[in-house]
N, C-alpha and C. Protein backbone atom coordinates (compact mmCIF):
# COMPACT_ATOMS: atom_id res chain seq x y z
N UNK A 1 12.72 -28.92 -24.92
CA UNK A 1 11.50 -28.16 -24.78
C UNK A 1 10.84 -28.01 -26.14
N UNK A 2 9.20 -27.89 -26.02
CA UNK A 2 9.06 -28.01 -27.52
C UNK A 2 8.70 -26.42 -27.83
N UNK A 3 8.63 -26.04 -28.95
CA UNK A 3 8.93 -24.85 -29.72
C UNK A 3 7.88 -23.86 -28.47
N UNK A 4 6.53 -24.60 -28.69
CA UNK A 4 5.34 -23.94 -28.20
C UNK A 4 5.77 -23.11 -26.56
N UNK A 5 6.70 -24.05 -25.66
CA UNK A 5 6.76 -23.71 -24.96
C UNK A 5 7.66 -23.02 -24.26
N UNK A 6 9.09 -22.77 -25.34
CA UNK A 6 9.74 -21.95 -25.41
C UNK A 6 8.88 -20.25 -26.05
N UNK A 7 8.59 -20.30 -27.03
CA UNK A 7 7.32 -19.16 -26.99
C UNK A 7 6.83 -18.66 -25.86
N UNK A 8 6.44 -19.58 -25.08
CA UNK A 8 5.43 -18.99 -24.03
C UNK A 8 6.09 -18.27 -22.90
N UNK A 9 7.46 -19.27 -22.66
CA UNK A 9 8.31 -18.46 -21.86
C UNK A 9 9.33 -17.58 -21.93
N UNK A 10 9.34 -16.85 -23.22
CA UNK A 10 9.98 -15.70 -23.58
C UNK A 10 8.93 -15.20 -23.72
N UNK A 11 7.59 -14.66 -24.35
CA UNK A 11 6.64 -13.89 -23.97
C UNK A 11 6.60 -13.61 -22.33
N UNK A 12 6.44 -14.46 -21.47
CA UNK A 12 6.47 -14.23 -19.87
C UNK A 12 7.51 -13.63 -19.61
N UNK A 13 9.03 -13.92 -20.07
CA UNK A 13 10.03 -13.05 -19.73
C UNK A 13 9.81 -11.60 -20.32
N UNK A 14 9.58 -11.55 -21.65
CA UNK A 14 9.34 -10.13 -22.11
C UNK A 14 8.24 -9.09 -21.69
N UNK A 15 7.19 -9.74 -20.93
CA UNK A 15 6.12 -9.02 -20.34
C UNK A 15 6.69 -8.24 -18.85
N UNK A 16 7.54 -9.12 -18.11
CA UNK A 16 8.01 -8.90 -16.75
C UNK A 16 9.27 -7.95 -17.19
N UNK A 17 10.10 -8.18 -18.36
CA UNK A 17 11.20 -7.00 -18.83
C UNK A 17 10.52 -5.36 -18.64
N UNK A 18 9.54 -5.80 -19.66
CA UNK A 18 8.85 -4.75 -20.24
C UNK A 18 8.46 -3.76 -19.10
N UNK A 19 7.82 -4.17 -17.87
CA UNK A 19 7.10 -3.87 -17.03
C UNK A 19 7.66 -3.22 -15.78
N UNK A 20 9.64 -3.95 -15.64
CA UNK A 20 10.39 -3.72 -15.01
C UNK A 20 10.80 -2.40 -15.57
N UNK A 21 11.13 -2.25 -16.66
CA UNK A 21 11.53 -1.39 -17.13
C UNK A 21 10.83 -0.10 -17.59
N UNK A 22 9.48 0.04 -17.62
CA UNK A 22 8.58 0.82 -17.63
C UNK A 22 8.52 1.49 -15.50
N UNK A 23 8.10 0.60 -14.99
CA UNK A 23 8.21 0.99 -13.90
C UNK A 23 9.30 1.39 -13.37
N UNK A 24 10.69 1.29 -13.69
CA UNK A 24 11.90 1.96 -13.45
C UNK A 24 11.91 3.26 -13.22
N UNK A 25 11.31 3.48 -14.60
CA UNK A 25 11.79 4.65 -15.33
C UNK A 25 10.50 5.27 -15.67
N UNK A 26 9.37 5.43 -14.60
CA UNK A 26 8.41 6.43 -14.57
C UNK A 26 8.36 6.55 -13.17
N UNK A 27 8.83 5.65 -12.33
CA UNK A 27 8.51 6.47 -10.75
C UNK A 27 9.77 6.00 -10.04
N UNK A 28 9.62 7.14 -8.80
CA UNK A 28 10.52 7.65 -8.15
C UNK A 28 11.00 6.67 -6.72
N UNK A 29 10.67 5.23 -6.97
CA UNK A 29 10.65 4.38 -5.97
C UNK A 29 12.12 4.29 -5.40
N UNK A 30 12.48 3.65 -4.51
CA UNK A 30 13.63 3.07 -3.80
C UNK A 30 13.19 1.74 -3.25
N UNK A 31 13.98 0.61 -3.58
CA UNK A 31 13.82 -0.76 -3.42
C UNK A 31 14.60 -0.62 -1.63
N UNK A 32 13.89 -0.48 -0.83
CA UNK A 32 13.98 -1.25 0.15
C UNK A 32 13.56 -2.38 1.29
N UNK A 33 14.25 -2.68 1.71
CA UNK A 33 13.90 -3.98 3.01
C UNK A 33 12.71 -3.79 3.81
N UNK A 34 12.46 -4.96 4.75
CA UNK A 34 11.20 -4.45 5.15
C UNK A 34 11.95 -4.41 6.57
N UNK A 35 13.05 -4.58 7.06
CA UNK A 35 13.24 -4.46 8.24
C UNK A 35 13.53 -2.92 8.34
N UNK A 36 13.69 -1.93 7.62
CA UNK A 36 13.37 -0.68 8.26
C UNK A 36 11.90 -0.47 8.41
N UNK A 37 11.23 -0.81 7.84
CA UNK A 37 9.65 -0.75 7.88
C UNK A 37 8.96 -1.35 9.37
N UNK A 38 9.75 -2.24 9.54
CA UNK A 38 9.98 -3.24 11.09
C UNK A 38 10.05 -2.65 11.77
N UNK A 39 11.30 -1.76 12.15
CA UNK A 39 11.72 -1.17 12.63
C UNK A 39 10.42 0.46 13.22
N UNK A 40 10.24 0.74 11.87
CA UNK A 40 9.64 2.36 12.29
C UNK A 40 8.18 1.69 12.83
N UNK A 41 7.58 0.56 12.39
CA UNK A 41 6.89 0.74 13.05
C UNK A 41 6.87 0.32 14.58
N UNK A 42 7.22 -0.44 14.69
CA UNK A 42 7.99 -1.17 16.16
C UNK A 42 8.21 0.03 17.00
N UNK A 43 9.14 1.26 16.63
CA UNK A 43 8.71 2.50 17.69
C UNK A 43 7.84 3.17 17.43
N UNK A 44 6.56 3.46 16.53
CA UNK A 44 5.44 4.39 16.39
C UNK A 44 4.96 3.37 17.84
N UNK A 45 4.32 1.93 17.56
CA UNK A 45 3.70 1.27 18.76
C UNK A 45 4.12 1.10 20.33
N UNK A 46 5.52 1.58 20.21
CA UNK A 46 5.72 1.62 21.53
C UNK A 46 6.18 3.00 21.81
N UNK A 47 6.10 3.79 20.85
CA UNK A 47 6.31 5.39 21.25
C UNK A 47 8.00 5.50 21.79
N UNK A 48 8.61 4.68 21.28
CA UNK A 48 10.30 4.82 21.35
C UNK A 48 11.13 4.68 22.60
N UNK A 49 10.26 3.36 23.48
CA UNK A 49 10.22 2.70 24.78
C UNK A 49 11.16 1.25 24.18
N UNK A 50 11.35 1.05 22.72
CA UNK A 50 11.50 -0.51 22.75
C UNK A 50 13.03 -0.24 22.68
N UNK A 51 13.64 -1.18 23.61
CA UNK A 51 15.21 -1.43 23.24
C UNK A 51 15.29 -3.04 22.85
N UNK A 52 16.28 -3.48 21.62
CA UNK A 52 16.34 -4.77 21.54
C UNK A 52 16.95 -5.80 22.86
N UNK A 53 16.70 -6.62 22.72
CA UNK A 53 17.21 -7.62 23.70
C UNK A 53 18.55 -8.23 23.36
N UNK A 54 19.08 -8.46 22.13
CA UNK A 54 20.28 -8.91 21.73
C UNK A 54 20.97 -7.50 20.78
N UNK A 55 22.24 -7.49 20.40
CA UNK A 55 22.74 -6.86 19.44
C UNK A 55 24.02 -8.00 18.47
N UNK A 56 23.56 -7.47 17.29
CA UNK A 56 24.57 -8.13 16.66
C UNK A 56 26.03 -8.44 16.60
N UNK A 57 26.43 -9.40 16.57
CA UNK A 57 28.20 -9.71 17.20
C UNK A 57 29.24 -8.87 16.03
N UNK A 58 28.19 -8.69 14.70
CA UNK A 58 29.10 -8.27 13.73
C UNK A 58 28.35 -7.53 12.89
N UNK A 59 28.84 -6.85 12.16
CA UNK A 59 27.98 -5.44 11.47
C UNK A 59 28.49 -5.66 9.69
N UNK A 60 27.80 -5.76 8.82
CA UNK A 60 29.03 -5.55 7.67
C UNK A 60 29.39 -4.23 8.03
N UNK A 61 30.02 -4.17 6.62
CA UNK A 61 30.60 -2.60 6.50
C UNK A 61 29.88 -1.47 5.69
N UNK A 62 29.09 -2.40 4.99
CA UNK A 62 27.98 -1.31 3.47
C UNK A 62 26.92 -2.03 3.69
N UNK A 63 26.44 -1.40 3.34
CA UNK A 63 24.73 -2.22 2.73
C UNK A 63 25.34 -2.93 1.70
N UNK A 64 26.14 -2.68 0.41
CA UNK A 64 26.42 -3.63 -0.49
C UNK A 64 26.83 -5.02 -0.02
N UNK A 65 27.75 -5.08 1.02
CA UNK A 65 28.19 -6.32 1.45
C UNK A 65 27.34 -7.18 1.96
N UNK A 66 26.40 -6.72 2.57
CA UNK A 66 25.17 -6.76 3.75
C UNK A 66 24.48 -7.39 2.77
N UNK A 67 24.13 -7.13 1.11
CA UNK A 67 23.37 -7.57 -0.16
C UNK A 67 23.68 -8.62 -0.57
N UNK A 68 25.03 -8.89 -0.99
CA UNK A 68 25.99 -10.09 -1.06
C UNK A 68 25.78 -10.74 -0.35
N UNK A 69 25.97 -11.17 0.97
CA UNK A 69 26.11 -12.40 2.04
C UNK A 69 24.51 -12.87 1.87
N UNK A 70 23.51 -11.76 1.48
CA UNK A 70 21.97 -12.23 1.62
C UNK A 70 21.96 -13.16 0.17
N UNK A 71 22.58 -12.41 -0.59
CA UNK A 71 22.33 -13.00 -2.21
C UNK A 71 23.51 -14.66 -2.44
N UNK A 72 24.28 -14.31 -1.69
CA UNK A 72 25.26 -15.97 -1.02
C UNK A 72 24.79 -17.06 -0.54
N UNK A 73 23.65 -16.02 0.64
CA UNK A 73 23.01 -17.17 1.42
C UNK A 73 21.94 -18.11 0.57
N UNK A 74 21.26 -17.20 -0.21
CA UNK A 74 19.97 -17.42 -0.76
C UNK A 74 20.73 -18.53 -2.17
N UNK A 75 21.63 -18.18 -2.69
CA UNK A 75 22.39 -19.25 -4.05
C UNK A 75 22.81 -20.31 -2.99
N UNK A 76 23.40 -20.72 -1.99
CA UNK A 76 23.66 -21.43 -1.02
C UNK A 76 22.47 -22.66 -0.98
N UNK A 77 21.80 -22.01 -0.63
CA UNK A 77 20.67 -22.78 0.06
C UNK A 77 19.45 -23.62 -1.34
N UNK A 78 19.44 -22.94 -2.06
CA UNK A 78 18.68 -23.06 -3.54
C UNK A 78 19.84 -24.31 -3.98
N UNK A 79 20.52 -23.61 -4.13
CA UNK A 79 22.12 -24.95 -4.99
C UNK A 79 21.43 -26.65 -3.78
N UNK A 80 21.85 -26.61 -2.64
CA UNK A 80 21.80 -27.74 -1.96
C UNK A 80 20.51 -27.89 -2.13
N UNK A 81 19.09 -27.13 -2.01
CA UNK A 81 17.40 -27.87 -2.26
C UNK A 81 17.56 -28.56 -3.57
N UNK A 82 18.29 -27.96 -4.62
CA UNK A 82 18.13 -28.11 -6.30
C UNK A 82 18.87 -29.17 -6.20
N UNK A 83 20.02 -29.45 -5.81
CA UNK A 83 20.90 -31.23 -5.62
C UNK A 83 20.24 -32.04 -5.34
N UNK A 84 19.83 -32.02 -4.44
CA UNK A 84 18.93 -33.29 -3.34
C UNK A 84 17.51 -33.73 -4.48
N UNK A 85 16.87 -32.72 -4.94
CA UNK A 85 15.96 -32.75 -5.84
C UNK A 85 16.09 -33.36 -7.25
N UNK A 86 16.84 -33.17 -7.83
CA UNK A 86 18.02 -33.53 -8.71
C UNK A 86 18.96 -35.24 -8.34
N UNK A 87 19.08 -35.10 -7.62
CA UNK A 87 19.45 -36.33 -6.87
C UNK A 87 18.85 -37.86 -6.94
N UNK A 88 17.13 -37.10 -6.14
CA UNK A 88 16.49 -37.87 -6.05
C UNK A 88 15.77 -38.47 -7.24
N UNK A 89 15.39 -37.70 -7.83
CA UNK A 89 14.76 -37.63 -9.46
C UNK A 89 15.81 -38.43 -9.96
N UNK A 90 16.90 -38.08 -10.35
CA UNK A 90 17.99 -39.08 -10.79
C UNK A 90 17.66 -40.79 -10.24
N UNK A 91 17.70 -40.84 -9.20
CA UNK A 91 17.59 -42.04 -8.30
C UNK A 91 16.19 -42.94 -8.99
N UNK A 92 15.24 -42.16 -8.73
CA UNK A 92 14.05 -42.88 -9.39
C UNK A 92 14.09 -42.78 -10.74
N UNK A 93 14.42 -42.16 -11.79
CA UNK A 93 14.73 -43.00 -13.12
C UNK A 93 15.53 -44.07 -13.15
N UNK A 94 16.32 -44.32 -12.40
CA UNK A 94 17.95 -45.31 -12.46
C UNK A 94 16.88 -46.41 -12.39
N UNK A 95 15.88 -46.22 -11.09
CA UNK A 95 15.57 -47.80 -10.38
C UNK A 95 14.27 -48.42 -11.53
């Protein structure tokens, strides 16, 4: 990488630090999912008439675990797009 553009992308990292960390630590947020958001609204519109049609075969045990298998799935799936990509790119320099 040349100098210029290592610069540019530690400025971008330090702007998004900066910003993370300012917003931390001035408001009172909670990082959550949108499937409770799904959820509440799904009974405001049906006024608490909706029952699901399936239930899940398996439950974790925490939300932490429940975070993990999402953050597994998501390195999972990225690793095998990034191979194939990687792969192919490889392939067409060779030829």
């Amino acid at each position: 990488m040349s100098r210029k553009l290592e610069l540019i992308v530690a400025a971008i990292f330090l702007i998004f630090a900066a910003q993370f960390l300012y917003m931390s630590s001035t408001t009172d947020a909670e990082y959550g999912g949108a499937d409770g958001e799904a959820e509440e609204v799904i009974m405001e519109v049906t006024e608490g008439k909706y029952e699901p049609v399936a239930e899940p075969f398996w439950e974790p045990p925490s939300g932490e675990i429940e975070c993990l298998l999402f953050g597994l799935q998501a390195a999972f799936g990225s690793g095998i797009i990034f191979y194939f990509l990687g792969y192919y790119r490889g392939k067409n320099q060779a030829t």
